[in-house]
Protein backbone atom coordinates (compact mmCIF):
# COMPACT_ATOMS: atom_id res chain seq x y z
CA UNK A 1 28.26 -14.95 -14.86
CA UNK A 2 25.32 -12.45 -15.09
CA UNK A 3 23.30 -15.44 -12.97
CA UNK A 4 25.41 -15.81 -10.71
CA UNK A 5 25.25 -12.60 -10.44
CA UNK A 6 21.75 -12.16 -9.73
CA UNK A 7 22.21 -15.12 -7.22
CA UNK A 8 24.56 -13.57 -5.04
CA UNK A 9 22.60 -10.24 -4.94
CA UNK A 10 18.84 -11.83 -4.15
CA UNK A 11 19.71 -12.48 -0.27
CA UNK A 12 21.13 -9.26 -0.15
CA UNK A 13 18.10 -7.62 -1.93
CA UNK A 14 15.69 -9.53 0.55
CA UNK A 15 17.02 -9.15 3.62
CA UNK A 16 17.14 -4.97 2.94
CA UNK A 17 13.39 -5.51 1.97
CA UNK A 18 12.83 -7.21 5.20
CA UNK A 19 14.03 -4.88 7.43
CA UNK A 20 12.49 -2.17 5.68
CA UNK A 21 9.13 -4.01 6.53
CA UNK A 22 10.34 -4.63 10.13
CA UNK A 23 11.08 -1.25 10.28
CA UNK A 24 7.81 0.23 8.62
CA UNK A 25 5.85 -2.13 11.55
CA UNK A 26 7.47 -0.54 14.64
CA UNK A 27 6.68 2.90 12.93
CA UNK A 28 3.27 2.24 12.44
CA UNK A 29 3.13 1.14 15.83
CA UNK A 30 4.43 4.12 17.35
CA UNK A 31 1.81 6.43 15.32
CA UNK A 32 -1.01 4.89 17.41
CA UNK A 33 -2.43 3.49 14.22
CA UNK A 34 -5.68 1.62 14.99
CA UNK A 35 -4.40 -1.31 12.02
CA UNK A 36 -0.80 -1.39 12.94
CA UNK A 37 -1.27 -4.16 15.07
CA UNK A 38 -3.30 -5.90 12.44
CA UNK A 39 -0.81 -5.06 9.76
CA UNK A 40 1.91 -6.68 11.98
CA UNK A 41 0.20 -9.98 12.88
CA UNK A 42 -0.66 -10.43 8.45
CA UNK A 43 2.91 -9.63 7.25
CA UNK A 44 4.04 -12.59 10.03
CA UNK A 45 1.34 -14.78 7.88
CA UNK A 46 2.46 -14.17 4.96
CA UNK A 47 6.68 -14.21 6.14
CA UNK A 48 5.78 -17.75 7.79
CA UNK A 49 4.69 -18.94 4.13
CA UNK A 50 7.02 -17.06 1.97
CA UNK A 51 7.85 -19.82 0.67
CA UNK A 52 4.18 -21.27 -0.92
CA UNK A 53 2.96 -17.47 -1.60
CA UNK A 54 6.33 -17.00 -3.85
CA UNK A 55 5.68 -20.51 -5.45
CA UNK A 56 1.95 -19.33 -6.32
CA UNK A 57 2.74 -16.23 -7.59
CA UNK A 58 5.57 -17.22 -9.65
CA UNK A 59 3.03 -20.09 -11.51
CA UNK A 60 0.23 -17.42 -11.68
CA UNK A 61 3.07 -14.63 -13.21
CA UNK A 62 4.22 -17.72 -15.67
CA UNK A 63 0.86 -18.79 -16.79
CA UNK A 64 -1.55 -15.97 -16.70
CA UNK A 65 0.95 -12.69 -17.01
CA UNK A 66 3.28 -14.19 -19.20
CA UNK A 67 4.70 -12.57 -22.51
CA UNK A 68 2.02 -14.58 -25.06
CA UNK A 69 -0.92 -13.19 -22.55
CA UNK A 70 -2.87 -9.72 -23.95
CA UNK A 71 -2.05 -7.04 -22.32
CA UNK A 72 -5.88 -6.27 -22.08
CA UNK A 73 -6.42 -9.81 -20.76
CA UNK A 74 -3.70 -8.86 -17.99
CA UNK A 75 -5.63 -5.96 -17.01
CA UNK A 76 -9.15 -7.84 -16.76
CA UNK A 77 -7.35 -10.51 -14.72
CA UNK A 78 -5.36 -8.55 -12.48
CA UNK A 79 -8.36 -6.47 -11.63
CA UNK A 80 -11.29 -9.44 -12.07
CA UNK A 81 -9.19 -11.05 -9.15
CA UNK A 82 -8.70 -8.25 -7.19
CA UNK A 83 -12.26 -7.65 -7.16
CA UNK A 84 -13.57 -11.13 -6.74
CA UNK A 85 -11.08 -12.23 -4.14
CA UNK A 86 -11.95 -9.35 -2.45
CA UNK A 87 -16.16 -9.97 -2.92
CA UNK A 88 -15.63 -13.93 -1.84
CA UNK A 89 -12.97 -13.56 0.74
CA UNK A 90 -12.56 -10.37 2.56
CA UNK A 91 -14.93 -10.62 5.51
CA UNK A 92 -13.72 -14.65 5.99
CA UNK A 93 -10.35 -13.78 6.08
CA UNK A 94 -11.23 -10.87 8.37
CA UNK A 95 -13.05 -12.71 10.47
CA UNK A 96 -9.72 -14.85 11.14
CA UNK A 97 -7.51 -11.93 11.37
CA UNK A 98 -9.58 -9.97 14.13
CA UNK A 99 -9.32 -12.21 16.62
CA UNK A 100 -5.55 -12.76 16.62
CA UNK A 101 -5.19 -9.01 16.40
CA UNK A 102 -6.96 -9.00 19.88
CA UNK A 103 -5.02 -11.08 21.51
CA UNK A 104 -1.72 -8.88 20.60
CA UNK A 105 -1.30 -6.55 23.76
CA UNK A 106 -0.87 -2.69 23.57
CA UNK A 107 2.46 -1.80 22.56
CA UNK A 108 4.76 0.31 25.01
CA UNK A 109 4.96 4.05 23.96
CA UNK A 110 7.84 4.99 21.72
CA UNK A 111 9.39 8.24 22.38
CA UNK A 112 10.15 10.61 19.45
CA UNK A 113 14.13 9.80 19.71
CA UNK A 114 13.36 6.61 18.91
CA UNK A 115 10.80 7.38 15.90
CA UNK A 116 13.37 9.95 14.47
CA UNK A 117 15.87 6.85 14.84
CA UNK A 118 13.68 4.39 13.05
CA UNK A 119 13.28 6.91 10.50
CA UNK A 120 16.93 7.17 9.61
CA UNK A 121 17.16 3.75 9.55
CA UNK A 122 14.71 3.17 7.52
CA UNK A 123 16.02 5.87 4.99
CA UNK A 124 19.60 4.05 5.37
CA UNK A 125 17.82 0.72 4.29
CA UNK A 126 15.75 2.34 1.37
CA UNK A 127 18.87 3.89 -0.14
CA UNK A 128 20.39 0.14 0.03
CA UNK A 129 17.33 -1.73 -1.10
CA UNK A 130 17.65 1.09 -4.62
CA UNK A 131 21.31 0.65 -4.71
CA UNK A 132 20.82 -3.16 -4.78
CA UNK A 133 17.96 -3.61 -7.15
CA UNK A 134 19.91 -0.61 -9.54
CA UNK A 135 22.29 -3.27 -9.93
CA UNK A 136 20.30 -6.35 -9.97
CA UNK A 137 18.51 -4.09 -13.08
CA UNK A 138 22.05 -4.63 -14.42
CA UNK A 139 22.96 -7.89 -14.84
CA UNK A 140 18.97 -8.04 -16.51
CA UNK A 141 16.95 -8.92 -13.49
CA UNK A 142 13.09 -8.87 -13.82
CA UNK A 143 13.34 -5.67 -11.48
CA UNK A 144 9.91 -4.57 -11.82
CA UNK A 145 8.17 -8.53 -11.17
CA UNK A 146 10.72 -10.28 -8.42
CA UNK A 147 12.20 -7.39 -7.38
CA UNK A 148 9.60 -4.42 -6.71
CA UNK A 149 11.20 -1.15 -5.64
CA UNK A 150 11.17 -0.17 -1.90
CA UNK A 151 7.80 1.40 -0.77
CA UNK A 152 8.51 5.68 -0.23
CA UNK A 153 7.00 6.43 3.38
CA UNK A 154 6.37 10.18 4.54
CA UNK A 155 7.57 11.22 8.07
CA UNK A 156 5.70 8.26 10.25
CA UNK A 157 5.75 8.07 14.24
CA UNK A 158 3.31 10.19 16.57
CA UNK A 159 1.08 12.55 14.19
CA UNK A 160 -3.21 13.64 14.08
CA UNK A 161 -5.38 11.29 13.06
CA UNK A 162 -6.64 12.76 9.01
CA UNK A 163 -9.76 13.86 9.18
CA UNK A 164 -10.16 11.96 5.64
CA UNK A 165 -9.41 8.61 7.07
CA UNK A 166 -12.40 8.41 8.56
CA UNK A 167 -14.12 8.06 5.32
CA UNK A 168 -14.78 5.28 3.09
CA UNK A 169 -14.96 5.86 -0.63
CA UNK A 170 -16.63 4.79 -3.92
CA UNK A 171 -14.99 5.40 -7.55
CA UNK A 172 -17.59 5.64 -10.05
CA UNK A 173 -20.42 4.31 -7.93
CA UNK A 174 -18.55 0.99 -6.72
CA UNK A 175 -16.89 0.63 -3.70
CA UNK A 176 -13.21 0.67 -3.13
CA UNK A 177 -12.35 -3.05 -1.10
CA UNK A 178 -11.40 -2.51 2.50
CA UNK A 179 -7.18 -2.72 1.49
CA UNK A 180 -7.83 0.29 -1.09
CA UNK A 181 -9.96 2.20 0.58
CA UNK A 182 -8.44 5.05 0.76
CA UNK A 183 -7.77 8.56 -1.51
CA UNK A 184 -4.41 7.60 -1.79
CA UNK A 185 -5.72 3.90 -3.34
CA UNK A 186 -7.87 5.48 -5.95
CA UNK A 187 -5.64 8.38 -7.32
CA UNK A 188 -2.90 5.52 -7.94
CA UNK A 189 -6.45 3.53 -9.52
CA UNK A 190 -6.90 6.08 -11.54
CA UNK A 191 -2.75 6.93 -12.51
CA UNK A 192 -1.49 9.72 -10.83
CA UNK A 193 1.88 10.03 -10.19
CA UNK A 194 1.44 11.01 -6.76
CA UNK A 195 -1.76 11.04 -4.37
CA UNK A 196 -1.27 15.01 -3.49
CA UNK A 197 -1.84 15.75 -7.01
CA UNK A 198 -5.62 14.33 -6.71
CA UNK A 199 -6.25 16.11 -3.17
CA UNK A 200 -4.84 19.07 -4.87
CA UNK A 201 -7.81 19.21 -7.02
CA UNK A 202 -10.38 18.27 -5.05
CA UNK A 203 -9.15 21.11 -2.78
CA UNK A 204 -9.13 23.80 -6.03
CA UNK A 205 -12.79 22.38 -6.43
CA UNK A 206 -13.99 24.04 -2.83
CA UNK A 207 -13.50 20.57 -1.06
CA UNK A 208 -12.12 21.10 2.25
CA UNK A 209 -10.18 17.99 3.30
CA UNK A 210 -9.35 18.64 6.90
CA UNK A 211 -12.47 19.21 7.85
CA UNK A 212 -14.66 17.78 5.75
CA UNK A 213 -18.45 17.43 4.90
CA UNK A 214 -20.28 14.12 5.53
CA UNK A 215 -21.09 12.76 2.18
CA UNK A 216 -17.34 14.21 0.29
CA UNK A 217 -18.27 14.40 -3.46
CA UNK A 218 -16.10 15.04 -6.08
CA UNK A 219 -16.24 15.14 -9.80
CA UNK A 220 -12.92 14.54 -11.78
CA UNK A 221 -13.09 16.17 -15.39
CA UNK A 222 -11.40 13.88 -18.11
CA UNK A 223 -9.16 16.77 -19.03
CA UNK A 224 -7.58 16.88 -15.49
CA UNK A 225 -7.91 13.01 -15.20
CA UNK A 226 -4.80 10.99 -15.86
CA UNK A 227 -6.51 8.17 -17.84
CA UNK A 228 -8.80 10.73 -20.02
CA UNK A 229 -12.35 9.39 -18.37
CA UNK A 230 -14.66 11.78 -16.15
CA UNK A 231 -14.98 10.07 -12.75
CA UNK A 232 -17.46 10.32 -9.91
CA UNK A 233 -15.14 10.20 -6.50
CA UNK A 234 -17.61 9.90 -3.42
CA UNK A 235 -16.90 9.74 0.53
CA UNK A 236 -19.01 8.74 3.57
CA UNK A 237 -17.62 9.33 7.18
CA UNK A 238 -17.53 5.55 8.64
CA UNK A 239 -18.53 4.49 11.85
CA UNK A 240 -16.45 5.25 14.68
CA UNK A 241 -15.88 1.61 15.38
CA UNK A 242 -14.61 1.00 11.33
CA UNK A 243 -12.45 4.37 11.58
CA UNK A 244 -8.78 3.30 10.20
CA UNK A 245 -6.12 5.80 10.32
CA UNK A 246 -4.10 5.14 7.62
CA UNK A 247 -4.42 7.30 4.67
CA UNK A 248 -1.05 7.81 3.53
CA UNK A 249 1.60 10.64 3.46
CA UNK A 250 2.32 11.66 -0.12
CA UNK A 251 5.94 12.90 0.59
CA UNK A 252 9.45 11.36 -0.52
CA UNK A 253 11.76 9.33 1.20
């Protein structure tokens, strides 16, 4: 019974998830987002071969993050591949991406009644997509591996450009890879609970994030570091041509 259970609940799960993506893409569209476009074009990719990327990932989650694998041996894989896929593949892949996001024509301007309706909507749909995975958690679904929790967004639609997004950063002297680069990326790298908590320290250290210097550097003491290491946080203002708007809002849903 607890199958069928599950069963009867996936579509439901997925097609909350879905909208909450469709959603997320019309929002970063209206906020004038240099990547939104791009962002739009590689979820499509990826929803027009759900079905082989789910296939993949449930042989690699079988065979290389199953129960008899170290839990050490998880970490090196799941960051070795992160890094390497990143080092071998990134500009290719790019180079495909680019000129399909080219080809997509500027979207029509979005007025804030229609942001501040997307938003509810979107908050609607979250509160469904935690209500359904609560129960699928239940009847003893793997919640946390096929059925990730909704992503939290802060308030999206027309805002400033962050001065900080204009940066590109290293962690401890190697770069972050071109998905992760971002402040936001490295304090969840590094374990805090929430990205706000890392700015808040760089700000206590004299760092001035909305208008920054050009090279940022920042030195996190292993008291006031999550994972108990000292880390060397570094950021260079990119060209204007690289500049991606997307560092994250830190606030709940």
């Amino acid at each position: 019974m607890t199958e069928s259970n599950i069963e009867a609940l996936r579509p439901m799960y997925q097609a909350v998830m879905g909208q909450i993506s469709s959603i997320d893409e019309q929002l970063d569209a209206a906020s004038g987002g240099k990547s939104a476009g791009r962002r739009a074009i590689i979820n499509g990719i990826v929803r027009d071969n759900e079905e082989t990327v789910d296939s993949l990932f449930n042989q690699i989650m079988t065979q290389a993050f199953g129960d008899s694998v170290p839990d050490e041996l998880k970490v090196a894989l799941y960051f070795g591949l992160q890094k390497k896929l990143a080092d071998n593949l990134e500009d290719k892949l790019n180079a495909v991406v680019e000129p399909l996001v080219q080809k997509v024509p500027e979207a029509p301007a979005v007025s804030d009644e229609d942001v501040l309706a997307l938003q509810a909507s979107r908050s609607d749909a979250y509160k469904q997509a935690k209500y359904v995975r609560d129960l699928l958690g239940m009847f003893g679904a793997d919640v946390e591996g096929e059925f990730p929790a909704p992503k939290r967004r802060g308030g999206g639609g027309k805002r400033g450009e962050r001065a900080i997004s204009k940066f590109s950063w290293t962690l401890d002297g190697e770069r972050m890879p071109a998905a992760d680069d971002s402040l936001t990326a490295i304090s969840k790298k590094l374990g805090f609970e929430k990205a706000v908590l890392l700015r808040n320290l760089m700000k206590e250290a004299g760092i001035n994030l909305t208008t920054p210097t050009d090279p940022i550097e920042f030195f996190l003491d292993a008291e006031k570091s999550p994972d108990n290491t000292n880390h060397n946080i570094v950021g260079n203002k990119r060209a204007e041509d690289e500049v991606d708007d997307d560092e994250e809002d830190d606030e709940d849903e």
